[in-house]
Protein backbone atom coordinates (compact mmCIF):
# COMPACT_ATOMS: atom_id res chain seq x y z
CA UNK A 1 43.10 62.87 -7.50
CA UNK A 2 44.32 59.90 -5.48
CA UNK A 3 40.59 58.80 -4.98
CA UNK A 4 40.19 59.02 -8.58
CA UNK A 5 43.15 56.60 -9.25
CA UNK A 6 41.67 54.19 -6.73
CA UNK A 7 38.32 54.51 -7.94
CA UNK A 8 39.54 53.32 -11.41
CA UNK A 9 41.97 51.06 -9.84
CA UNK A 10 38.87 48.83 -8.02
CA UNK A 11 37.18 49.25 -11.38
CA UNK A 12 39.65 47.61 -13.08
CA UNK A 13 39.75 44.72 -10.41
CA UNK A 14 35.92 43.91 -10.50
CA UNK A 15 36.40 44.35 -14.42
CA UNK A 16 39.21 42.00 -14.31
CA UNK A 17 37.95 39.51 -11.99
CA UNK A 18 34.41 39.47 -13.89
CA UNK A 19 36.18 38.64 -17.14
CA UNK A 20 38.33 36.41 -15.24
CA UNK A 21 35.16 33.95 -14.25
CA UNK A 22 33.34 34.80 -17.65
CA UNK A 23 36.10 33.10 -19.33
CA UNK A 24 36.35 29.93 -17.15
CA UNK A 25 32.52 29.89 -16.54
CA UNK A 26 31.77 26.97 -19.04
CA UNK A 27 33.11 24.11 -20.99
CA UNK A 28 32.61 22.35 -23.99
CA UNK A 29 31.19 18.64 -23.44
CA UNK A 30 33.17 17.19 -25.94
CA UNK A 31 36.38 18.55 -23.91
CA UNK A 32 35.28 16.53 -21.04
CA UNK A 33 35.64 13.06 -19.80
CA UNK A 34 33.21 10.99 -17.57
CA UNK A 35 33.72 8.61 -15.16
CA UNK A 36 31.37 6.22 -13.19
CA UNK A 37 32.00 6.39 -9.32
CA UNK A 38 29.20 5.04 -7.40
CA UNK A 39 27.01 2.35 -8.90
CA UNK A 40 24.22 3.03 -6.05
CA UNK A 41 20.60 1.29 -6.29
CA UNK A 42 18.39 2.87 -4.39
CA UNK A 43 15.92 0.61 -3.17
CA UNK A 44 12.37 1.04 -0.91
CA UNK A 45 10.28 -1.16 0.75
CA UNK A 46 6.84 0.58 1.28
CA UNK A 47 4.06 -1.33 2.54
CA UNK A 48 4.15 -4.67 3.25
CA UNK A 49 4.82 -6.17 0.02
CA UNK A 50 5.28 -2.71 -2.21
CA UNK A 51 8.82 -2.16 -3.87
CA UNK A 52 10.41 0.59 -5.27
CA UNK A 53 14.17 0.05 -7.20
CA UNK A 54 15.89 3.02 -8.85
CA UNK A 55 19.10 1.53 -10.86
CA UNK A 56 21.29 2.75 -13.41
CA UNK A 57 21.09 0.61 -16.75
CA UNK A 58 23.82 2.35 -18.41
CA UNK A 59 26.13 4.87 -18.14
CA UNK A 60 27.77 6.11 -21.64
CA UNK A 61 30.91 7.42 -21.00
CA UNK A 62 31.71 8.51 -24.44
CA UNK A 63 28.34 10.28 -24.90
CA UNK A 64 28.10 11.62 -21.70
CA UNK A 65 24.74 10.33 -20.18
CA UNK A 66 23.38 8.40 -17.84
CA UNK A 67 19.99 6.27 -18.74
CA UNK A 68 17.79 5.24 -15.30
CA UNK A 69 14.94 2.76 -14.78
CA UNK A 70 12.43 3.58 -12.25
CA UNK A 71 10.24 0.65 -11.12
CA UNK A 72 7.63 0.05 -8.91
CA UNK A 73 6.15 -3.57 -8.07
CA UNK A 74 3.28 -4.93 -6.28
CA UNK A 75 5.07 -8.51 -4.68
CA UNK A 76 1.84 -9.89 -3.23
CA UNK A 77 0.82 -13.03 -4.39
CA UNK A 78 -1.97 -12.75 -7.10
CA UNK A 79 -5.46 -14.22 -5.56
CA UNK A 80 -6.04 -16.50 -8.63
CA UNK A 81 -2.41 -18.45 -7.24
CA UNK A 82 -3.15 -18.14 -3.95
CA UNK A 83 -5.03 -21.46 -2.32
CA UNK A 84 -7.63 -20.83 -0.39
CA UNK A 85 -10.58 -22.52 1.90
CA UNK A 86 -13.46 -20.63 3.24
CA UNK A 87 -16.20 -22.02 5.32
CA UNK A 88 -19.18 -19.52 5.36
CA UNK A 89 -20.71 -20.59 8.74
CA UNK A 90 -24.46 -19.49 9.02
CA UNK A 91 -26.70 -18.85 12.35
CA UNK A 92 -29.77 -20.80 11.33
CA UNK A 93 -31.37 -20.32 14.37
CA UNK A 94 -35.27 -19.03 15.22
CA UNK A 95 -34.23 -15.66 15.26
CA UNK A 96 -32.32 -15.30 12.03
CA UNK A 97 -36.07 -16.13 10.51
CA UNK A 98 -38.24 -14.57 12.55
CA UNK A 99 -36.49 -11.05 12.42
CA UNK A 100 -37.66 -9.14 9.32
CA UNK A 101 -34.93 -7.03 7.06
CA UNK A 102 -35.35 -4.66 4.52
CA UNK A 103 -33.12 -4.85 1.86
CA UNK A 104 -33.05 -2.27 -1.42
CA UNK A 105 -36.70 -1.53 -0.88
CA UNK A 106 -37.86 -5.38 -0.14
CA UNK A 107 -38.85 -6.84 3.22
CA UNK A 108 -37.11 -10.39 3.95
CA UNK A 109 -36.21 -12.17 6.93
CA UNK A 110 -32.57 -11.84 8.21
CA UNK A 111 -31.66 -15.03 7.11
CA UNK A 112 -32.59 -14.06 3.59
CA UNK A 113 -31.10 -11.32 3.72
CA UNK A 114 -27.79 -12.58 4.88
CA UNK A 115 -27.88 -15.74 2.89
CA UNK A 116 -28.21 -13.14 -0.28
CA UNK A 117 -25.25 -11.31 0.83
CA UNK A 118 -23.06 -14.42 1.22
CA UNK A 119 -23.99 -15.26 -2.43
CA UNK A 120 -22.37 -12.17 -3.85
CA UNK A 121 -19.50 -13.16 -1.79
CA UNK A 122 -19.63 -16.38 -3.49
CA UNK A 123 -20.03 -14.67 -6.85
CA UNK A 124 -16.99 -11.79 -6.49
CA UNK A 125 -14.42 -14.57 -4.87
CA UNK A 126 -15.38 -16.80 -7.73
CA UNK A 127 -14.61 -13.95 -10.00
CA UNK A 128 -11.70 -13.07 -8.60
CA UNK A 129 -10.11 -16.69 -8.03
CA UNK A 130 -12.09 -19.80 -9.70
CA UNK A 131 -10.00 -21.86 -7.77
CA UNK A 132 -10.94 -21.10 -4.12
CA UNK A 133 -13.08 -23.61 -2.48
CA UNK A 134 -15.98 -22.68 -0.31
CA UNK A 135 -17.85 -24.95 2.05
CA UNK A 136 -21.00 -24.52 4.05
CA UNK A 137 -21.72 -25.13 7.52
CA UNK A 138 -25.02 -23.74 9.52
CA UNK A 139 -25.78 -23.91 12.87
CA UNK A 140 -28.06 -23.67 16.02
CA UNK A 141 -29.30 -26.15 18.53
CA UNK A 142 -30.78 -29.69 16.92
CA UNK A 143 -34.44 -30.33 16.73
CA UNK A 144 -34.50 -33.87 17.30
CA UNK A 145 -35.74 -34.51 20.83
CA UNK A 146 -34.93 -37.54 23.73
CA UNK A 147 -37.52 -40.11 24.92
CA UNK A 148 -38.76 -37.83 27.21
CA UNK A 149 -39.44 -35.41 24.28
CA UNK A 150 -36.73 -32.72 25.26
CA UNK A 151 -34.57 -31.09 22.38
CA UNK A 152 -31.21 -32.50 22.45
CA UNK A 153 -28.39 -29.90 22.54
CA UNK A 154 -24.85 -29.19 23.14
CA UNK A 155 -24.10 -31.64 21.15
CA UNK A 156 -22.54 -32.27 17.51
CA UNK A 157 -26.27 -32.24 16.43
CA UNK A 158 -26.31 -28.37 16.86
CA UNK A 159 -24.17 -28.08 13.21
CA UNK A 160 -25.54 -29.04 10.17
CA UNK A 161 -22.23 -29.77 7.44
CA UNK A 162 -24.19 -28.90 4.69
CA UNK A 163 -21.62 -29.17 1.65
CA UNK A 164 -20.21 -33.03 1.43
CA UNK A 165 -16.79 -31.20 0.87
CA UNK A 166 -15.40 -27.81 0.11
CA UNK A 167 -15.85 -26.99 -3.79
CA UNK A 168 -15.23 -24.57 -6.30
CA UNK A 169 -18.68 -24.99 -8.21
CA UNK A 170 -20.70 -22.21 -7.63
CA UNK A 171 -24.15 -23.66 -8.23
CA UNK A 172 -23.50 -26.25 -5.71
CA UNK A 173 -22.59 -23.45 -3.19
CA UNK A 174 -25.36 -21.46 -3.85
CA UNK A 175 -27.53 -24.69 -3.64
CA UNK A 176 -26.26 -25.20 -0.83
CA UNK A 177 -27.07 -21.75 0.90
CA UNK A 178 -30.12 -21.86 -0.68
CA UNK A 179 -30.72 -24.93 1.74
CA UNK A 180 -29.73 -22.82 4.64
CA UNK A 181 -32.18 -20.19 3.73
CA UNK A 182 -35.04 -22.79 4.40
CA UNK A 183 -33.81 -24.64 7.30
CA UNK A 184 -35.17 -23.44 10.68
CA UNK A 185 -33.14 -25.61 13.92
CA UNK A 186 -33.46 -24.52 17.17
CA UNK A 187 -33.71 -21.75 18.75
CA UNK A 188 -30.40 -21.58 20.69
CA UNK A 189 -27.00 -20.95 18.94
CA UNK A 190 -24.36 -23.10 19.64
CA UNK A 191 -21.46 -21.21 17.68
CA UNK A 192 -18.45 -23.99 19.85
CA UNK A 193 -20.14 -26.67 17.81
CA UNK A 194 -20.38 -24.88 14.73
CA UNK A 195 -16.44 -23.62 14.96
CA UNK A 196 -15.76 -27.24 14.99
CA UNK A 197 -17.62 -28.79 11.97
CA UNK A 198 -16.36 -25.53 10.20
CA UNK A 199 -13.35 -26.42 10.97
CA UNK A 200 -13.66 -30.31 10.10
CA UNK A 201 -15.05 -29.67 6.79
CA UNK A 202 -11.56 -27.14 6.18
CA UNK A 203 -9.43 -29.73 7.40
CA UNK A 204 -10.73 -32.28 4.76
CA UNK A 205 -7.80 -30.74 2.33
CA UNK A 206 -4.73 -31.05 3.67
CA UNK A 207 -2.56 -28.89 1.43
CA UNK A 208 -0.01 -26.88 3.60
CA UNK A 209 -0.09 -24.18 1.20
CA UNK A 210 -3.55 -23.56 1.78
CA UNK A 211 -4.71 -20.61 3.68
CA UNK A 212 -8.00 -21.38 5.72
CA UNK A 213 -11.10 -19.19 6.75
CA UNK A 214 -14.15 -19.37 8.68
CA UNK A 215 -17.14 -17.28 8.31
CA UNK A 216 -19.22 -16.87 11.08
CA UNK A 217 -22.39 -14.78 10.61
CA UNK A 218 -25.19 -14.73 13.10
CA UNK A 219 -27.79 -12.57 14.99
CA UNK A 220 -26.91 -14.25 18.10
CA UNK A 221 -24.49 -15.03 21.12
CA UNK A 222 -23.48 -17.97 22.29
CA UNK A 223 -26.44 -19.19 24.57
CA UNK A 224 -25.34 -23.52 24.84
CA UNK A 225 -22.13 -24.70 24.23
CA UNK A 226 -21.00 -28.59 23.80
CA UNK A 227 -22.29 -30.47 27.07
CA UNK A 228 -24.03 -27.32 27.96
CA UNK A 229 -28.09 -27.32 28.29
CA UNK A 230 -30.11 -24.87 29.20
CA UNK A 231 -27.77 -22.31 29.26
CA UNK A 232 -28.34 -18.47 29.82
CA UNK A 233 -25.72 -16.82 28.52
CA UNK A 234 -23.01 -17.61 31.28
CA UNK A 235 -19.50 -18.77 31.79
CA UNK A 236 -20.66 -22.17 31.02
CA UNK A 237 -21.04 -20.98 26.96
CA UNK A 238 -18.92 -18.39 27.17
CA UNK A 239 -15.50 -19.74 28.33
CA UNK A 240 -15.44 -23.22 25.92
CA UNK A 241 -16.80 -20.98 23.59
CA UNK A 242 -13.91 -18.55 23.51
CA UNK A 243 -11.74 -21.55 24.04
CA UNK A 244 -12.73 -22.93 20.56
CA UNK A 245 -12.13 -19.45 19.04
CA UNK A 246 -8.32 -19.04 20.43
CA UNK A 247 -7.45 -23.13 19.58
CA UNK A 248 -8.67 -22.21 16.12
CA UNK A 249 -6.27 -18.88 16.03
CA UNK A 250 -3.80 -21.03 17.10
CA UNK A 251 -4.01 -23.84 14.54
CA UNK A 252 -3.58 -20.84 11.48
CA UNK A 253 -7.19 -20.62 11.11
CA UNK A 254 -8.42 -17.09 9.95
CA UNK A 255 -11.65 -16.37 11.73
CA UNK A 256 -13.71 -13.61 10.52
CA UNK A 257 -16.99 -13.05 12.76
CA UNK A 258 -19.97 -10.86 11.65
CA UNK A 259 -22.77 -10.48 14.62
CA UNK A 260 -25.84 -8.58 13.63
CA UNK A 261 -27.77 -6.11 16.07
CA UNK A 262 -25.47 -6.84 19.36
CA UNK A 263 -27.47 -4.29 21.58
CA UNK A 264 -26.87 -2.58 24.94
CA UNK A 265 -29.88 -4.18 26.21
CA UNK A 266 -29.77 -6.23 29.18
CA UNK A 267 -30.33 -10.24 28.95
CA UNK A 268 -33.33 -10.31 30.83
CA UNK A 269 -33.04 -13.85 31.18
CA UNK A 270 -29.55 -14.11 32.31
CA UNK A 271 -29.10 -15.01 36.02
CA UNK A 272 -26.22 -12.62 36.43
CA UNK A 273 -26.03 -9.44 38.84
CA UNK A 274 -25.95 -6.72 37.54
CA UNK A 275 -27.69 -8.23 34.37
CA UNK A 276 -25.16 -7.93 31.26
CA UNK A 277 -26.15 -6.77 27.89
CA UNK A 278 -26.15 -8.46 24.89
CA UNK A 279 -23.22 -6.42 22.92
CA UNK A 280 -20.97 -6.79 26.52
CA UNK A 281 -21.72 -10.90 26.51
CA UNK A 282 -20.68 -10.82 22.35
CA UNK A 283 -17.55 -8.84 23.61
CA UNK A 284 -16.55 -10.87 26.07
CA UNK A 285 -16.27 -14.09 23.84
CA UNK A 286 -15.72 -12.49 20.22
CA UNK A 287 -13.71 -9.60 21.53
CA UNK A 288 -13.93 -5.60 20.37
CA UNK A 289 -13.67 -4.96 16.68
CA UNK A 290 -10.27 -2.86 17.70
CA UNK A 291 -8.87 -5.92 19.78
CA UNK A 292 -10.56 -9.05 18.83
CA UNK A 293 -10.21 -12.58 20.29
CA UNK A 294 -8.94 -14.17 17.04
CA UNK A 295 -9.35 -12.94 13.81
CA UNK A 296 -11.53 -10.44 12.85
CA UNK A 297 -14.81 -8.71 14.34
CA UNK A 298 -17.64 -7.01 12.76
CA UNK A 299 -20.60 -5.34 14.95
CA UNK A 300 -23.44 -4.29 12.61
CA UNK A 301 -26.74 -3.33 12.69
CA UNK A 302 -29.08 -4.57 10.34
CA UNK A 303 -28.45 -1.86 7.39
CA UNK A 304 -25.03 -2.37 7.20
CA UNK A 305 -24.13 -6.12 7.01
CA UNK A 306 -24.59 -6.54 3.68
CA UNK A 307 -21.87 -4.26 2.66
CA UNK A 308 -19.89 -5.55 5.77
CA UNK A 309 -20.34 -9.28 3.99
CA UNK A 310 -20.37 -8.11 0.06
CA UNK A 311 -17.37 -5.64 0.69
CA UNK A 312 -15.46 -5.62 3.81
CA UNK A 313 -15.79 -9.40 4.74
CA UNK A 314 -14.46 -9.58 0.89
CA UNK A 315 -11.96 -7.11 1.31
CA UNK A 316 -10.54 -9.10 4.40
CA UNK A 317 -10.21 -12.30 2.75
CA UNK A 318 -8.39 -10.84 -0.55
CA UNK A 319 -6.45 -8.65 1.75
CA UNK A 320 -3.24 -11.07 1.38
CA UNK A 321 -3.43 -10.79 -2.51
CA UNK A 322 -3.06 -6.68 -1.31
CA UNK A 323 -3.83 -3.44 -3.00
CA UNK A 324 -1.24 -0.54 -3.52
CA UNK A 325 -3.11 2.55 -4.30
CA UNK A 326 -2.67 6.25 -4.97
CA UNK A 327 1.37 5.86 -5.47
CA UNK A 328 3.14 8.84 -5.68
CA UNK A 329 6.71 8.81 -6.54
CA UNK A 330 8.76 12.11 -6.47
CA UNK A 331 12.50 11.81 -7.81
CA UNK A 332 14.32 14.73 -6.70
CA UNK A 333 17.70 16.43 -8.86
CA UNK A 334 20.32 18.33 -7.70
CA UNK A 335 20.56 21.83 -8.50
CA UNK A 336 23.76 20.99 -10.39
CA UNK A 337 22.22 18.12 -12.08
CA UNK A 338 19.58 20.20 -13.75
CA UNK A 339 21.99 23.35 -14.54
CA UNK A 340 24.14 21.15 -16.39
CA UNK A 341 22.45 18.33 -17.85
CA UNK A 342 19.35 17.63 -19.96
CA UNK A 343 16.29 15.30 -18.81
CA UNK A 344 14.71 13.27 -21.47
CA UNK A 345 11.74 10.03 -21.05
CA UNK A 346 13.44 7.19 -22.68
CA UNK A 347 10.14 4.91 -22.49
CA UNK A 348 6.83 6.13 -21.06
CA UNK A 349 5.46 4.12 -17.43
CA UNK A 350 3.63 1.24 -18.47
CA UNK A 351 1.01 2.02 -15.30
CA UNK A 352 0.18 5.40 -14.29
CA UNK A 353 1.73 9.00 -15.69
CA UNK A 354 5.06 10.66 -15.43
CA UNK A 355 5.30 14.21 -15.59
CA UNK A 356 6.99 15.03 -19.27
CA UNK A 357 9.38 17.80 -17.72
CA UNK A 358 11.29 18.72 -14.58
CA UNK A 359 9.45 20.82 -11.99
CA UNK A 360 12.03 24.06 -11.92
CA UNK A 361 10.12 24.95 -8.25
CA UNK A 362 11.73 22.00 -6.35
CA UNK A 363 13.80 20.20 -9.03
CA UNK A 364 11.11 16.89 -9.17
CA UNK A 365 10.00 14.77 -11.35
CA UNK A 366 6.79 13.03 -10.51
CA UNK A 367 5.64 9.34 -11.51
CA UNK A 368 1.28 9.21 -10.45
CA UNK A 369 0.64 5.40 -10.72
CA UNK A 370 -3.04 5.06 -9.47
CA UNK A 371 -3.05 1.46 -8.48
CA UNK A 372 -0.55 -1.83 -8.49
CA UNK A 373 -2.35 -5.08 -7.83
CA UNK A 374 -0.85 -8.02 -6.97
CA UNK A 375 2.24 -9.24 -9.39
CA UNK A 376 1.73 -5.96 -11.10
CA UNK A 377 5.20 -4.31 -12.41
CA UNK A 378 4.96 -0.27 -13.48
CA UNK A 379 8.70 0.74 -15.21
CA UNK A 380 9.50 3.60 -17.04
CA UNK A 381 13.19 4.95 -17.82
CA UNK A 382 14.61 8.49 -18.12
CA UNK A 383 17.74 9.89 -19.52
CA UNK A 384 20.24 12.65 -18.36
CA UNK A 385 22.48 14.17 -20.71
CA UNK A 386 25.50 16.53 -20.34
CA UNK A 387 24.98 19.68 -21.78
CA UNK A 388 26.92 20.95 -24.83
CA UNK A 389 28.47 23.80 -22.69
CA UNK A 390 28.44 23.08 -18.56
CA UNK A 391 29.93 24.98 -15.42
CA UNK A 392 33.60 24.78 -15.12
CA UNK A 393 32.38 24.27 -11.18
CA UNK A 394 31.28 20.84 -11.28
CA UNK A 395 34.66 19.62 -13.09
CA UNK A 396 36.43 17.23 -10.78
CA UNK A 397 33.71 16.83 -8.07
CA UNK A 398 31.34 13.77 -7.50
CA UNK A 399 28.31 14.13 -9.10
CA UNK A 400 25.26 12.36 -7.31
CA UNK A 401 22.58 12.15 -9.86
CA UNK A 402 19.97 12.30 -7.39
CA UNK A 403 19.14 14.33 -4.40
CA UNK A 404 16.21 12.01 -2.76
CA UNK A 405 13.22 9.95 -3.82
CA UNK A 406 9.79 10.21 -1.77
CA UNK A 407 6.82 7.15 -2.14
CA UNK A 408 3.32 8.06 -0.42
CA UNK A 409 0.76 5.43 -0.91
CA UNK A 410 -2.50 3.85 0.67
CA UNK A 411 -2.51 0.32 1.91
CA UNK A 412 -5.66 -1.06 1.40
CA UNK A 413 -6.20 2.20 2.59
CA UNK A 414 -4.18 3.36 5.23
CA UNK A 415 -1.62 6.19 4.20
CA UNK A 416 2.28 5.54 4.18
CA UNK A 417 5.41 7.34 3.38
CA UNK A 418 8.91 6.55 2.48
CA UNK A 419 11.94 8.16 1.00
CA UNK A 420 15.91 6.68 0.46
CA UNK A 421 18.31 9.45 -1.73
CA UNK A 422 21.10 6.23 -2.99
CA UNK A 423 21.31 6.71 -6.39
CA UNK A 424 24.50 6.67 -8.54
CA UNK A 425 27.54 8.82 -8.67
CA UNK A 426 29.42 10.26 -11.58
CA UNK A 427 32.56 13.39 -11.89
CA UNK A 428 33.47 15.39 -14.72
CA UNK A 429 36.89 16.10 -16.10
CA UNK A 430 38.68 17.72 -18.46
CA UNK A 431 41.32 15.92 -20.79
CA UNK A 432 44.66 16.79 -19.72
CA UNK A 433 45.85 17.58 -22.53
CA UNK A 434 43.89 20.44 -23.15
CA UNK A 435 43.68 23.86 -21.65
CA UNK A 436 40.14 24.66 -20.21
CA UNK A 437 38.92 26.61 -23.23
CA UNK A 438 38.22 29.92 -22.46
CA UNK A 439 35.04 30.83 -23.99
CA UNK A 440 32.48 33.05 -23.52
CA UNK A 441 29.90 35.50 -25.55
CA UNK A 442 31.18 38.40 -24.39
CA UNK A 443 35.21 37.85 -24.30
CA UNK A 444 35.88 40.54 -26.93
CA UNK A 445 33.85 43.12 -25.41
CA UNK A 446 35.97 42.30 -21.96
CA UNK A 447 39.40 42.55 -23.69
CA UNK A 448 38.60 45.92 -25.28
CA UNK A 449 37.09 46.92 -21.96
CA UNK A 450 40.26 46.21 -20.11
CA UNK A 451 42.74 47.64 -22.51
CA UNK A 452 40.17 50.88 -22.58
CA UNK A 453 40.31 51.17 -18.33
CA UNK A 454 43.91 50.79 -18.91
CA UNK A 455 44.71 53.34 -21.40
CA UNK A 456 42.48 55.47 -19.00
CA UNK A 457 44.71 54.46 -15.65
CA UNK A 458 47.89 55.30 -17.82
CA UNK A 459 47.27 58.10 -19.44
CA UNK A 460 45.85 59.20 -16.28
CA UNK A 461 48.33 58.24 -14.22
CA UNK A 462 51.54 60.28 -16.52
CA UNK A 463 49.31 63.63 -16.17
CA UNK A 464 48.95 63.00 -12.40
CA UNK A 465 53.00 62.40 -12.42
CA UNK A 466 53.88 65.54 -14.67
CA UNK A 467 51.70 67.85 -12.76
CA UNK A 468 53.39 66.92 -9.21
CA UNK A 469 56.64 67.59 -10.74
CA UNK A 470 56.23 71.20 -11.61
C-alpha cells in the first residue's frame, strides 16, 4: 500500500511540475518590452577589394523587430576610371615571318597571326575602357648597314616607335599594327632596345595616376643587346637584358612577356658547354611563369597564344579593375532567434538571389550573388519579428541576432573563404507591472487533472488510515 501512495505521490509531482512549466512556457509579445544592447556591425573583408557589411538600420522597440541590411560591394576601381598606358611591343624579326601558323583553319605566318591577336586586344580594351591609350613599338636588329656593308646592331636602330604617341583611336592602332605585320628587320632580336623605346613612348604622358604596361610578344630570345654584335645567346645579351627588365619593375612599370615556342632544344650555335636550350636561355632572362623576373610570363606554343593574348594577357591587364565571382553568403540564426521570432525579406537583392525562407536544417539563410564587378553594390534587407507568443526562457537574457556569417568566393578565380559572427544584440522583458501571464492550451485540463490525483491521494490516503486503526 505504501508503494501505491508513492507511486501516486511522484505522479502528482511530474503532473505538477509539467503544469508548472506549461503555464510559464510562453508570453504574450505585447506584455514584453525590448531593449537594444549591442549595436554590432559585422564587417568582412574578402578578397582584395571585396566587402561585406551586415548593420542594423532600425530597431523598433515598440513593435518588437529588428530590420537588417546585408550588403556586398565590389571596391575596385571601375576600368573605364582607371588610366591606363599599354605599349604592345612586337618581335618583328625574320622568324616571326618565316614561321607558318594555323589559325581557325587558315595558314598565316606567326607574325600574322600574333598581330591578329593583339587587335582583339585592341578591340576588347577599347570596349571595356575608351579611354586607355595604346602605343606601338616593334623590334629586331636594324637593316641599315655601315660602309663596309655590315648590318648595324645593338643599337637604338633595333626598335622601330611606330605610333608618334600613345592614343586612344583604334584605327590608328590597328594601322599601326597593320604596319608591323609588313615590316621584316633583322634577323636578331634585340628585346633591351625594344624595353627602352617601349618605355620612352609610355613615359611621353606623365600623369602620376597612370598605370603603365608593356607588351612584349616574340618568338625569340634575346640574341644582341645594346653595344652587343654578333652575339650568341650569352651573358653579353642576357645580363643587360635582364637588367633592363628589373630597372623597368622598379620604375612601376607592369611588364607582361609572351614568348612563343621556347623549346628544350639546344642552341646549336651557342658557344657554351654543355650547350643550353632555348626555353633554359628564355628562363634565365624572363624568369619561370611561377617566379618571373618582373611582371608577368607566358610560355606558349603556337596553338595557344592567341587565347594567351585575346584572354589571359587581357585578363592580366583588367585584373586591377577585379572580378568577384560565385559569392556565397550564408547568415546563420540562433536556435532561439528562429523559435521565437519571424523572418521576413523587406526588399529583394538587387544582384543575385536570396533564399525566400530560413533553412530549418542549419538555421541559414543564403544570399547567391553570381558576380560583382568593379563599383558594383548588391543590398538586400530582412526583417525579424517577435512572435505573438515566445518562450518565457529567453526573457531577461541577451539576445544576439546572429550566430555567424560565412562568404566563399573566386578571385579572378582563385577560391576564398571568410566568416565574422558581430551582429547586434537585443533582451526581452516583461513589464513590471504585470505578472507573467500564465497561459497555456491545456491549463484547464491540468487543474482538473490535479484536483482529480488529489481527490485520489486523499481519499486514498483516509482508507489507508482507517484500516491501520482497526
Amino acid at each position: 500500500m505504501k508503494k501505491t501512495i508513492y507511486g501516486i505521490l511522484i505522479t502528482l509531482f511530474v503532473v505538477l511540475f509539467t503544469a508548472t512549466s506549461c503555464f510559464a512556457a510562453t508570453v504574450s509579445k505585447d506584455k514584453a518590452t525590448m531593449t537594444l544592447v549591442e549595436d554590432n556591425i559585422c564587417n568582412i573583408t574578402f578578397g582584395k577589394y571585396g566587402e561585406f557589411e551586415k548593420k542594423m538600420i532600425e530597431c523598433n522597440t515598440t513593435e518588437k523587430y529588428v530590420d537588417i541590411k546585408l550588403t556586398a560591394r565590389n571596391n575596385a576601381e571601375k576600368l573605364e576610371d582607371k588610366k591606363a598606358d599599354v605599349v604592345l611591343l612586337i618581335d618583328a624579326s625574320r622568324s616571326m615571318s618565316t614561321n607558318q601558323v594555323s589559325i581557325n583553319g587558315e595558314t598565316m605566318t606567326r607574325k600574322e597571326a600574333v598581330i591578329q591577336s593583339a587587335q582583339t586586344l585592341v578591340d576588347k580594351l577599347m570596349a571595356a575602357n575608351p579611354n586607355i591609350k595604346i602605343g606601338i613599338v616593334e623590334f629586331a636588329t636594324s637593316t641599315e648597314t655601315n660602309e663596309e656593308g655590315y648590318t648595324i646592331e645593338g643599337t637604338d636602330l633595333d626598335a622601330i616607335t611606330v605610333t608618334e604617341s600613345l592614343t586612344n583611336d583604334a584605327d590608328t592602332i590597328k594601322e599601326a599594327l597593320n604596319t608591323v605585320s609588313e615590316d621584316v628587320m633583322g634577323a636578331r632580336t634585340n628585346v633591351e632596345v625594344g624595353l627602352d623605346a617601349a618605355y620612352s613612348l609610355l613615359k611621353t604622358n606623365n600623369d602620376p595616376d597612370t598605370e603603365d604596361y608593356i607588351i612584349t610578344l616574340t618568338d625569340a630570345i634575346p640574341n644582341t643587346a645594346r653595344g652587343v654584335v654578333g652575339d650568341t645567346y650569352s651573358e653579353a645579351t642576357q645580363v643587360p637584358t635582364k637588367n633592363k627588365i628589373v630597372e623597368l619593375g622598379n620604375k612601376g612599370i607592369h611588364l607582361i612577356s609572351m614568348l612563343i615556342e621556347m623549346s628544350d632544344d639546344e642552341i646549336e650555335i651557342s658557344k657554351e658547354d654543355p650547350k643550353p636550350t632555348y626555353r633554359e636561355v628564355a628562363e634565365k632572362i624572363f624568369g619561370t611563369a611561377a617566379k618571373p623576373t618582373s611582371g608577368e610570363v607566358y610560355y606558349v606554343q603556337d596553338e595557344e597564344f592567341e587565347d594567351t593574348v585575346t584572354n589571359k594577357i587581357y585578363a592580366s591587364l583588367v585584373q586591377e579593375q577585379y572580378i568577384l565571382e560565385n559569392i556565397v553568403i550564408k547568415d546563420y540564426f540562433p536556435q532561439n532567434i528562429i523559435d521565437n521570432f519571424t523572418y521576413a525579406q523587406l526588399t529583394e537583392s538587387n544582384i543575385g538571389e536570396v533564399t525566400a525562407e530560413v533553412n530549418k536544417e542549419d538555421n541559414s539563410i543564403t544570399w547567391t550573388i553570381p558576380a560583382l564587378g568593379p563599383g558594383e553594390e548588391a543590398t538586400f534587407t530582412y526583417r525579424i519579428s517577435l512572435n505573438k507568443e515566445f518562450n518565457q526562457e529567453i526573457v531577461g537574457i541577451n539576445l544576439p541576432t546572429n550566430e555567424n556569417v560565412e562568404i566563399t568566393y573566386d578571385e579572378n578565380g582563385k577560391p576564398g573563404f571568410e566568416e565574422n559572427d558581430k551582429c547586434p544584440i537585443i533582451a526581452l522583458d516583461v513589464l513590471p507591472e504585470k505578472d507573467i501571464p500564465q497561459t497555456g492550451i491545456y491549463t484547464n485540463l491540468y487543474i482538473t487533472a490535479i484536483l482529480v490525483v488529489v481527490a485520489i491521494v486523499g481519499f486514498t490516503t483516509y482508507k489507508y488510515i482507517k484500516k491501520n486503526r482497526f
